[in-house]
PDB file of N, CA and C in Angstrom:
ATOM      1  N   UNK A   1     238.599 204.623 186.647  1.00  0.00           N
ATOM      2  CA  UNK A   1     237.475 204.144 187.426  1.00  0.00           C
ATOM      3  C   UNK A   1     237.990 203.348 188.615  1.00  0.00           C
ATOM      4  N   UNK A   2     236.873 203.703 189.206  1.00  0.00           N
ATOM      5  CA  UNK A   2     237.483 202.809 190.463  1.00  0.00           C
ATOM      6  C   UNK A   2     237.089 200.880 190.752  1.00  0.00           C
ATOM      7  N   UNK A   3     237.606 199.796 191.411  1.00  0.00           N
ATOM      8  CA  UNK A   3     237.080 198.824 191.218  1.00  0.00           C
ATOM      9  C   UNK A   3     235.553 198.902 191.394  1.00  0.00           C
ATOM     10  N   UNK A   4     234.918 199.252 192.106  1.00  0.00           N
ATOM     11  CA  UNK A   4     233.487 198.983 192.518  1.00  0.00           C
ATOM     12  C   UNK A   4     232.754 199.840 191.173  1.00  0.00           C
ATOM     13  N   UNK A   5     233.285 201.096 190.771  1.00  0.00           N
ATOM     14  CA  UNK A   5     233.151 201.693 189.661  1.00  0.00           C
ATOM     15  C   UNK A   5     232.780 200.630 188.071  1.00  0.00           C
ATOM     16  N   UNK A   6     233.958 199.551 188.026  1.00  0.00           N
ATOM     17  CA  UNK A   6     233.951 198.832 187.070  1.00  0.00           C
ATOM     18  C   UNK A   6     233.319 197.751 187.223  1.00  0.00           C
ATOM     19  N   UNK A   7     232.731 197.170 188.516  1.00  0.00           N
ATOM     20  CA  UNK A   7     231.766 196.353 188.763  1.00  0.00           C
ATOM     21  C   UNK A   7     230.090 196.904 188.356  1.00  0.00           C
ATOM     22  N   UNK A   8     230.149 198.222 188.538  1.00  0.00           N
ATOM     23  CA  UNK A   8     229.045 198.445 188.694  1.00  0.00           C
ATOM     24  C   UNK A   8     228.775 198.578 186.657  1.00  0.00           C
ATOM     25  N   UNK A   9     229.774 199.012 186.090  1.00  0.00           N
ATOM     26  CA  UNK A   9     229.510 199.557 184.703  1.00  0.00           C
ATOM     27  C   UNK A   9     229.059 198.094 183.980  1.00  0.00           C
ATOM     28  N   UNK A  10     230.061 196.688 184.641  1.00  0.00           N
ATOM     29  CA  UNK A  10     230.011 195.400 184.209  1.00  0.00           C
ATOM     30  C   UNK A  10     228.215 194.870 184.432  1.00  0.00           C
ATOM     31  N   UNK A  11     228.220 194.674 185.361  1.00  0.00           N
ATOM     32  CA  UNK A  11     226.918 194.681 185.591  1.00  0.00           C
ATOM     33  C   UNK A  11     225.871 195.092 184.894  1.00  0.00           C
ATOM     34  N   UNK A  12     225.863 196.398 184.964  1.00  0.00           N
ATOM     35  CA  UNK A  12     224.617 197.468 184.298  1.00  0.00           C
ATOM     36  C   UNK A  12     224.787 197.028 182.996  1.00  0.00           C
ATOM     37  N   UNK A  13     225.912 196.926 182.223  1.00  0.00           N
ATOM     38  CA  UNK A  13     225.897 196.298 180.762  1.00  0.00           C
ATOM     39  C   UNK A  13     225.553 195.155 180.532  1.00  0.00           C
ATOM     40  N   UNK A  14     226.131 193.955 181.188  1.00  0.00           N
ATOM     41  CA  UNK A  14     225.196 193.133 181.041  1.00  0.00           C
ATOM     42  C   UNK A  14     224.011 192.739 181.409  1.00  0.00           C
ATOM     43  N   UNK A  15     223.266 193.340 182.527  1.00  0.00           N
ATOM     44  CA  UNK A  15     222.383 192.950 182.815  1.00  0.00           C
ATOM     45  C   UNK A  15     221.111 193.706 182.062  1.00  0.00           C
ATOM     46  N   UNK A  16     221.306 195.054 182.329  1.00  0.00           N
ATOM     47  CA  UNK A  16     220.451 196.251 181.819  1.00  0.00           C
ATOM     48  C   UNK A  16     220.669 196.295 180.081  1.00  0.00           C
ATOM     49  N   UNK A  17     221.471 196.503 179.485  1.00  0.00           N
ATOM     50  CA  UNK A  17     221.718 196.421 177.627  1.00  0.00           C
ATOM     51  C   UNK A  17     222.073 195.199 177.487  1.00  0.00           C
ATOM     52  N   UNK A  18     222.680 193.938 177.843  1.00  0.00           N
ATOM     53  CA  UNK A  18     222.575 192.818 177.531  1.00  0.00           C
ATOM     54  C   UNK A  18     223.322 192.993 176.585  1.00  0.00           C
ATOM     55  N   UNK A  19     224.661 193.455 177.211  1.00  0.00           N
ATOM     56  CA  UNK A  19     225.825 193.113 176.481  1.00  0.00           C
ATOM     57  C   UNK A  19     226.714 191.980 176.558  1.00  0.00           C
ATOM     58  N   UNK A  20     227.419 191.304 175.691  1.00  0.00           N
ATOM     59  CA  UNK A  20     228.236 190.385 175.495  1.00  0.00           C
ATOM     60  C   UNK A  20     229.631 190.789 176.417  1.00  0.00           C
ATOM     61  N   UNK A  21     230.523 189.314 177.166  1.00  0.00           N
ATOM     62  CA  UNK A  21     231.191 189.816 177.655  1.00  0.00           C
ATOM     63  C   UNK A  21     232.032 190.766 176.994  1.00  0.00           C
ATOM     64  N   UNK A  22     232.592 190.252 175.423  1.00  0.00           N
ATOM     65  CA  UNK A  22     233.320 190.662 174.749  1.00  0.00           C
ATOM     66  C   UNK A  22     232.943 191.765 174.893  1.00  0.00           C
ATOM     67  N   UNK A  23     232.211 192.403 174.842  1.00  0.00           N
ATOM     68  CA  UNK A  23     231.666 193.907 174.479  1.00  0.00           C
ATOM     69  C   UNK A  23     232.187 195.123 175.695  1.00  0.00           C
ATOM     70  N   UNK A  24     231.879 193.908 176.530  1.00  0.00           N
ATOM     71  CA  UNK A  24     232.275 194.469 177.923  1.00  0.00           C
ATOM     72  C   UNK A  24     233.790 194.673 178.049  1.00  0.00           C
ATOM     73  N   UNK A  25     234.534 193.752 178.017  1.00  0.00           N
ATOM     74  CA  UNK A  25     235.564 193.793 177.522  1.00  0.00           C
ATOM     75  C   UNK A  25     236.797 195.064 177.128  1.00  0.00           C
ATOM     76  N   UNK A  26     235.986 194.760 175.614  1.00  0.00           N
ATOM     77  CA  UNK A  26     236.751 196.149 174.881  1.00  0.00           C
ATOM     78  C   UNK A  26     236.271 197.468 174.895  1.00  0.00           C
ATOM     79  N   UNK A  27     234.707 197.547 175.202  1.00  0.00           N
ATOM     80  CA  UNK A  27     234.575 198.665 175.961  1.00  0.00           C
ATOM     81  C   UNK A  27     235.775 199.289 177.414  1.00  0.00           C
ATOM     82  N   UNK A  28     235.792 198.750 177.823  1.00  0.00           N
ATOM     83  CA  UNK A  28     237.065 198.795 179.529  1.00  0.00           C
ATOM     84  C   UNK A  28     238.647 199.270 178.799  1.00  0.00           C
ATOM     85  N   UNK A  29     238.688 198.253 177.910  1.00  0.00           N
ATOM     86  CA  UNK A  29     239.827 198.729 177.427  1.00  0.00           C
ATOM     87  C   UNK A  29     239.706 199.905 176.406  1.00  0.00           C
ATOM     88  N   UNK A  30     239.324 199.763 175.898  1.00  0.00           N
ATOM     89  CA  UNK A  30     239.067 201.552 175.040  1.00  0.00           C
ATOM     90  C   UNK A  30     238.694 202.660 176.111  1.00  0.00           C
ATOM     91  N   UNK A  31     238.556 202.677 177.254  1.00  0.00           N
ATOM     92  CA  UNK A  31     238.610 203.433 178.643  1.00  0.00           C
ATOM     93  C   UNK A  31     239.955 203.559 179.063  1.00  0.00           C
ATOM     94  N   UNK A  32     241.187 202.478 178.818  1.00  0.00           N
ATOM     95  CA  UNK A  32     241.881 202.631 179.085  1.00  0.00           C
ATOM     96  C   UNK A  32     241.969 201.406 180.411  1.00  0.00           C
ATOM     97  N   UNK A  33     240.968 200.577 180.750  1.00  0.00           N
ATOM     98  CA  UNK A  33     241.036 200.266 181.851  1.00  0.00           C
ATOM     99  C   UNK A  33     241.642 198.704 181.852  1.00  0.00           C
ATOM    100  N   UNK A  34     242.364 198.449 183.012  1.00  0.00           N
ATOM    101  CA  UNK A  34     243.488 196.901 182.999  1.00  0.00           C
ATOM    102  C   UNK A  34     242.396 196.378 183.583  1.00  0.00           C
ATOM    103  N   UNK A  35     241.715 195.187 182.678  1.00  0.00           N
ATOM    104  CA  UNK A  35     240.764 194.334 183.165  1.00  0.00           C
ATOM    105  C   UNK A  35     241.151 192.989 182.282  1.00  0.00           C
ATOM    106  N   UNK A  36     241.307 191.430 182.977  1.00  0.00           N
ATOM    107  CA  UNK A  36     241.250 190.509 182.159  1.00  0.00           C
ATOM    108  C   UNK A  36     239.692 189.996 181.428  1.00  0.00           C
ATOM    109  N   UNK A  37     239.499 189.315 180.888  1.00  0.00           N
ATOM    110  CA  UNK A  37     238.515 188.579 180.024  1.00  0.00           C
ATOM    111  C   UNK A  37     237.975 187.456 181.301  1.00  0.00           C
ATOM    112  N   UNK A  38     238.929 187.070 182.325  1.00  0.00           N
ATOM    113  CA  UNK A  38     238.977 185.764 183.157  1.00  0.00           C
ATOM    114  C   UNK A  38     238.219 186.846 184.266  1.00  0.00           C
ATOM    115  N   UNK A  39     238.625 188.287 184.649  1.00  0.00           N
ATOM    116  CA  UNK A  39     238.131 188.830 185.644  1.00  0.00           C
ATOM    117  C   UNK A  39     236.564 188.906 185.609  1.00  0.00           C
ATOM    118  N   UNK A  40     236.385 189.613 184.576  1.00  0.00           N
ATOM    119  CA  UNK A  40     234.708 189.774 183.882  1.00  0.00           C
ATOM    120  C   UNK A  40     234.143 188.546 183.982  1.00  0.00           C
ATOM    121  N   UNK A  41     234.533 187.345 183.944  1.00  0.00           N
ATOM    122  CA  UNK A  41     233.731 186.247 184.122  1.00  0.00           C
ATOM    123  C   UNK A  41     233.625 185.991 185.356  1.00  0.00           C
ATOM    124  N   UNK A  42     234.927 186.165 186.317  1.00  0.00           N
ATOM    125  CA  UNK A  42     235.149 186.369 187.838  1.00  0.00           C
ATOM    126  C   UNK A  42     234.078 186.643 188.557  1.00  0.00           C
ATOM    127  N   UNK A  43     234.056 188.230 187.735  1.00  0.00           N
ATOM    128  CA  UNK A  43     232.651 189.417 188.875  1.00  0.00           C
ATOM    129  C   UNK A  43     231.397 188.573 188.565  1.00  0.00           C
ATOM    130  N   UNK A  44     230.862 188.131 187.474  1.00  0.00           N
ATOM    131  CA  UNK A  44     230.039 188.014 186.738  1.00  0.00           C
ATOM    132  C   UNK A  44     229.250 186.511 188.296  1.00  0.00           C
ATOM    133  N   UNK A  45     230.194 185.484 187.922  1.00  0.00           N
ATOM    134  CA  UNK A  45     230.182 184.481 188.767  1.00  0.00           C
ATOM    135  C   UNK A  45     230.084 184.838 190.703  1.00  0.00           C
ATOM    136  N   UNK A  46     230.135 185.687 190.571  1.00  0.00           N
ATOM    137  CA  UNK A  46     230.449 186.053 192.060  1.00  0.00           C
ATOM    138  C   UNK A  46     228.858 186.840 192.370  1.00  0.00           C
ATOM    139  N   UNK A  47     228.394 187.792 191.052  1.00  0.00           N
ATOM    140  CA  UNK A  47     227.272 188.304 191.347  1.00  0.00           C
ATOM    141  C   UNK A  47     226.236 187.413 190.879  1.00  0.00           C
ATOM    142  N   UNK A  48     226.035 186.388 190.693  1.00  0.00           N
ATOM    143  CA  UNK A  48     225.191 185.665 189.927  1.00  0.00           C
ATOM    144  C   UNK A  48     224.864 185.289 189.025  1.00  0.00           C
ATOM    145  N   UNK A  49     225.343 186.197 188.491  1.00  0.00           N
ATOM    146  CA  UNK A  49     224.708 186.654 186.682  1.00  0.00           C
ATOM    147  C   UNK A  49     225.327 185.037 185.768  1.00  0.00           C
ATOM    148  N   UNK A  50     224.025 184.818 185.323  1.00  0.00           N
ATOM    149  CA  UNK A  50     224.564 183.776 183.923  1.00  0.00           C
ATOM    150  C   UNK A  50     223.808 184.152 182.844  1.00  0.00           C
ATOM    151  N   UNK A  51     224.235 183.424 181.463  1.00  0.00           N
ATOM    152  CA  UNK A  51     223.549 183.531 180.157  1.00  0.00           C
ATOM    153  C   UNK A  51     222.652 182.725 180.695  1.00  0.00           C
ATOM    154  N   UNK A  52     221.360 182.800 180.254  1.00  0.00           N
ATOM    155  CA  UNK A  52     220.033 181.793 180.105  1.00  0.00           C
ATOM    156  C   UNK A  52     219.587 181.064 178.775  1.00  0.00           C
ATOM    157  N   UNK A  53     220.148 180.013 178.382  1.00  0.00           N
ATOM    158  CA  UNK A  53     220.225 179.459 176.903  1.00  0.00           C
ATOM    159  C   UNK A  53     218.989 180.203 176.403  1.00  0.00           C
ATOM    160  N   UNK A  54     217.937 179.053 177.034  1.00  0.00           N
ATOM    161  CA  UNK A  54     216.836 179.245 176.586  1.00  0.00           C
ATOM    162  C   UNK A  54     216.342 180.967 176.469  1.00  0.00           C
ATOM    163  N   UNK A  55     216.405 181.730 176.971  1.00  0.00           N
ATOM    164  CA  UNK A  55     215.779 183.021 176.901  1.00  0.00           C
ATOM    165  C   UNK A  55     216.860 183.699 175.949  1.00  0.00           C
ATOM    166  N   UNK A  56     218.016 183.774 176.278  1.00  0.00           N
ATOM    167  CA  UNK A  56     219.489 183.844 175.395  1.00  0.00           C
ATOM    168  C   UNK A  56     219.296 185.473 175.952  1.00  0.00           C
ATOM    169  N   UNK A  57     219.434 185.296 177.289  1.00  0.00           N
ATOM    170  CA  UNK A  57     219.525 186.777 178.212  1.00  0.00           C
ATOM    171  C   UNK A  57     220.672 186.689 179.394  1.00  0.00           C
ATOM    172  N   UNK A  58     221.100 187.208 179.922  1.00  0.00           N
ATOM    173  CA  UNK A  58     221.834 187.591 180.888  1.00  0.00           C
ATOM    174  C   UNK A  58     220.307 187.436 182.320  1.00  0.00           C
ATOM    175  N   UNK A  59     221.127 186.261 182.956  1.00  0.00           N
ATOM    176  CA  UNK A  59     220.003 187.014 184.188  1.00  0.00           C
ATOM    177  C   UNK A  59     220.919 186.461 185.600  1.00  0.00           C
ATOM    178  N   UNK A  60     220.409 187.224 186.475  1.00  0.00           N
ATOM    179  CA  UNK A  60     220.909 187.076 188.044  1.00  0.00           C
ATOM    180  C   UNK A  60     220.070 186.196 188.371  1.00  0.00           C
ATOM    181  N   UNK A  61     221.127 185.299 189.050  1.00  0.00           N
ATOM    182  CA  UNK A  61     220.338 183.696 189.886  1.00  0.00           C
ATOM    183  C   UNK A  61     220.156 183.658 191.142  1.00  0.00           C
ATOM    184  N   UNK A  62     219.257 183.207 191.630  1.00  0.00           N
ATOM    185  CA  UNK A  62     218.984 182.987 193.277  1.00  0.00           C
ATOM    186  C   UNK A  62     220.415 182.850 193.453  1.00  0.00           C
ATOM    187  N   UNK A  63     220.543 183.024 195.043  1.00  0.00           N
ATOM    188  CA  UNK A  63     221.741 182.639 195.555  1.00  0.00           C
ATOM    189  C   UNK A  63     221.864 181.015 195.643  1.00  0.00           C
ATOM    190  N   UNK A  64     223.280 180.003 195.440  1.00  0.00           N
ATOM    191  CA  UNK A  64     223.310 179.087 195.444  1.00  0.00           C
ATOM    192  C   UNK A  64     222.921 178.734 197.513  1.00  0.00           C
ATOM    193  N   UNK A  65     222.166 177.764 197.692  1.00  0.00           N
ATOM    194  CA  UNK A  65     221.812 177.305 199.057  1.00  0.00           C
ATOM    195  C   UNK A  65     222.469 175.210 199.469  1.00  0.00           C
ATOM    196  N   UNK A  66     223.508 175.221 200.280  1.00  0.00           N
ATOM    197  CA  UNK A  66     223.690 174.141 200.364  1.00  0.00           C
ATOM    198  C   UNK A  66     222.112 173.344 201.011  1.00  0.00           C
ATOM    199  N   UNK A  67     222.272 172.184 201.095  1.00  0.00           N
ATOM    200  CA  UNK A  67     221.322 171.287 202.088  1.00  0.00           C
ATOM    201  C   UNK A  67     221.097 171.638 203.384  1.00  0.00           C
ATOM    202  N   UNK A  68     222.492 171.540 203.664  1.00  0.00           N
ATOM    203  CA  UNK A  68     222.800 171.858 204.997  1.00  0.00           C
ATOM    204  C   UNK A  68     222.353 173.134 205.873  1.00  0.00           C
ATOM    205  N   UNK A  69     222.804 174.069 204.772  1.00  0.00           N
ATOM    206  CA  UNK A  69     222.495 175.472 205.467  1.00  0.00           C
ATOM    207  C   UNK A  69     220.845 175.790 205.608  1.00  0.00           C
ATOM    208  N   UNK A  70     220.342 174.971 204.644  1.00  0.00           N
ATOM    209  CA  UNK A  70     219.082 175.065 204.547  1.00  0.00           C
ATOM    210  C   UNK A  70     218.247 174.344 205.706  1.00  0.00           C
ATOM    211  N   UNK A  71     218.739 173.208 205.850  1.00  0.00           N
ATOM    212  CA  UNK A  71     218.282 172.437 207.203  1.00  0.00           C
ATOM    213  C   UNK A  71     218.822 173.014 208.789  1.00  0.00           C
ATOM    214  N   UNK A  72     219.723 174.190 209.103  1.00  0.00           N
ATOM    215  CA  UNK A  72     220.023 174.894 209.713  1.00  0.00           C
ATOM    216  C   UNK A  72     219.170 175.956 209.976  1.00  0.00           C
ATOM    217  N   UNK A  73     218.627 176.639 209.061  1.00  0.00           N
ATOM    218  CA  UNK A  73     217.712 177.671 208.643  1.00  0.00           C
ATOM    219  C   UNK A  73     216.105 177.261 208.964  1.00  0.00           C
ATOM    220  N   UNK A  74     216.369 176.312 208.826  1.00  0.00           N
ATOM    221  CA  UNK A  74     214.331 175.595 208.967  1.00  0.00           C
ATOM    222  C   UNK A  74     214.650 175.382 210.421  1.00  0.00           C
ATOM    223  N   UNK A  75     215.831 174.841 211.193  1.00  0.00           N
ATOM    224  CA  UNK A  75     215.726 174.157 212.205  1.00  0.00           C
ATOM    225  C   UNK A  75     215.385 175.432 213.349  1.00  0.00           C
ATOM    226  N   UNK A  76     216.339 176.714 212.893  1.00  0.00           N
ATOM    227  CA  UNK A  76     216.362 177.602 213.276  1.00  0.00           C
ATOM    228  C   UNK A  76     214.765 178.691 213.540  1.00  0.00           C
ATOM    229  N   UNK A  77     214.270 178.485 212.463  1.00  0.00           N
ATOM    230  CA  UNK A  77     212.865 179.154 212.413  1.00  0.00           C
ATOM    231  C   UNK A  77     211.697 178.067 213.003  1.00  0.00           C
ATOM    232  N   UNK A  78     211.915 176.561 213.583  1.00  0.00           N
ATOM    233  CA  UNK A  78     211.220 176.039 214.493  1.00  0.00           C
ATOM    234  C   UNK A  78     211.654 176.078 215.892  1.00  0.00           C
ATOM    235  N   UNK A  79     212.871 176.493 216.111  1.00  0.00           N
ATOM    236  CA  UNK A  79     213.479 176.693 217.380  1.00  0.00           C
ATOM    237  C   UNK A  79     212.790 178.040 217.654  1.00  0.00           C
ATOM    238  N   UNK A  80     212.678 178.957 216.822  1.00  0.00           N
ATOM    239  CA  UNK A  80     211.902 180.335 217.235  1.00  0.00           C
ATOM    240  C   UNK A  80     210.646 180.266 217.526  1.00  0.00           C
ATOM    241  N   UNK A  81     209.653 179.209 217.246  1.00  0.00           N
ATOM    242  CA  UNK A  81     208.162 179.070 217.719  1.00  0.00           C
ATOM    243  C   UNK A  81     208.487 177.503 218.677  1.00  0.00           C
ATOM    244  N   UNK A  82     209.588 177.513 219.166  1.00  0.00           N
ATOM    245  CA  UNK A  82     209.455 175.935 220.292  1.00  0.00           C
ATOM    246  C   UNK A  82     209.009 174.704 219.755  1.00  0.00           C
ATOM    247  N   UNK A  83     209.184 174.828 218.366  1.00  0.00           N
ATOM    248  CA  UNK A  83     208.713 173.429 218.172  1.00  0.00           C
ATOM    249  C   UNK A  83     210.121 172.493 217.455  1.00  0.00           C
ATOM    250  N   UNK A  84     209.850 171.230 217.400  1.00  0.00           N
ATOM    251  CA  UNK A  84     210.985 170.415 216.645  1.00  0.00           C
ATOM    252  C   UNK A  84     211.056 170.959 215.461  1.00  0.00           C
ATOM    253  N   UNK A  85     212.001 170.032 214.721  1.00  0.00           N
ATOM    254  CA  UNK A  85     212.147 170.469 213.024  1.00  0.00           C
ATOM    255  C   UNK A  85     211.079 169.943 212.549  1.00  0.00           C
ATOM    256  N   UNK A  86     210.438 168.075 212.649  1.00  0.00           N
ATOM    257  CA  UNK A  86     209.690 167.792 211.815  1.00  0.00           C
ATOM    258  C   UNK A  86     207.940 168.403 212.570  1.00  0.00           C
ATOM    259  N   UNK A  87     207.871 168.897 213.476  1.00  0.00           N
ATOM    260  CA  UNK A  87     206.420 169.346 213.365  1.00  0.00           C
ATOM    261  C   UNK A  87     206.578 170.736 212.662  1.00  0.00           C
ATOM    262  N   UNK A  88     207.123 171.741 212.555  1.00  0.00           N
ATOM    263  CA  UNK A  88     207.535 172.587 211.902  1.00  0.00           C
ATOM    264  C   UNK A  88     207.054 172.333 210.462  1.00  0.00           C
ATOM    265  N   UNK A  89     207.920 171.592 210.118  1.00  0.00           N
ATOM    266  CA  UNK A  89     207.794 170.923 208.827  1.00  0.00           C
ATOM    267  C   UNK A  89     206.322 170.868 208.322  1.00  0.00           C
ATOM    268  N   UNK A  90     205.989 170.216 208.857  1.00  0.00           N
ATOM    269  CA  UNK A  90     204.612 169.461 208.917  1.00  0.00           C
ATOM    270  C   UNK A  90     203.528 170.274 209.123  1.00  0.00           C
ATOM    271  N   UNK A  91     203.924 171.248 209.319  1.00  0.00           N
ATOM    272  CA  UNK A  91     203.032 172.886 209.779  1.00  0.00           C
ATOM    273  C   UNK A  91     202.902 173.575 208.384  1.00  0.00           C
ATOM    274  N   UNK A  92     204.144 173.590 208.002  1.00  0.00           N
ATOM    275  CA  UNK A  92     204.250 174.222 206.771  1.00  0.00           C
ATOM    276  C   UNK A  92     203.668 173.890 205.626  1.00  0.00           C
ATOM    277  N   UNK A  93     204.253 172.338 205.494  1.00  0.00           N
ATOM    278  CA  UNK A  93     202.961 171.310 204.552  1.00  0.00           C
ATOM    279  C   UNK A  93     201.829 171.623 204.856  1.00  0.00           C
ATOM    280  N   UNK A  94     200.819 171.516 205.828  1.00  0.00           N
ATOM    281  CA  UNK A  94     199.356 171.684 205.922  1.00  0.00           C
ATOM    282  C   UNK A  94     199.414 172.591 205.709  1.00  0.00           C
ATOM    283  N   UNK A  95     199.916 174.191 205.512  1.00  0.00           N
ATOM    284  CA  UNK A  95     199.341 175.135 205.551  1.00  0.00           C
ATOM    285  C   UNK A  95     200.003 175.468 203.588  1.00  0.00           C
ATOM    286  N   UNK A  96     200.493 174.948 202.907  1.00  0.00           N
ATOM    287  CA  UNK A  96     200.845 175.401 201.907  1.00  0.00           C
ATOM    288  C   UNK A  96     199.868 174.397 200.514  1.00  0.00           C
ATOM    289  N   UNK A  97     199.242 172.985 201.377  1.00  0.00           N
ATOM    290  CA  UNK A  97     198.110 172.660 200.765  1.00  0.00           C
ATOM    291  C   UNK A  97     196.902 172.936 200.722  1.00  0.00           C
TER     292      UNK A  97
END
C-alpha cells in the first residue's frame, strides 16, 4: 500500500468500524505493512480523530483555532464590510440575539 493508501485504511477503520488502534495495528502488519504503534497515533493526531470518553467512540474534532488567528479572521471579515473590529462585533451580537 501506498502511504496515503494506509492513511486512508487507518482512518476508515477507526472512524467508520470503530476500531481500536491495536486492531489497526495488527491488521497493517498481517498485510505485511512497516507501520509503528507511535505512527497510528501520529496520523490519528494530525487528522483529528480522538476517543470520546463519554460516547467511548472515535470522533474527528473541529480544527484546533488559536486566539489570535481567530481575532485576525474577525478583523479580517470587518475590514471586508469597512467597519472596525468592535462595531463588527457588535453587529454580530445584535443580530445573533
Amino acid at each position: 500500500m501506498t502511504y496515503r493508501e494506509i492513511q486512508l485504511f487507518i482512518v476508515q477503520k477507526i472512524l467508520d468500524e470503530q476500531a481500536s488502534k491495536a486492531e489497526v495495528f495488527l491488521e497493517l502488519k498481517d498485510q505485511g505493512e512497516e507501520i509503528s504503534y507511535r505512527q497510528i497515533e501520529r496520523l490519528l493526531e494530525s487528522e483529528g480523530i480522538v476517543f470520546h470518553e463519554k460516547s467511548s467512540r472515535w470522533i474527528r474534532c473541529k480544527p484546533y483555532y488559536s486566539v489570535e488567528s481567530i481575532i485576525e479572521d474577525t478583523e479580517s471579515l470587518a475590514a471586508e464590510r469597512d467597519m472596525k473590529l468592535e462595531e463588527y462585533l457588535e453587529k454580530v451580537l445584535q443580530h445573533r440575539r
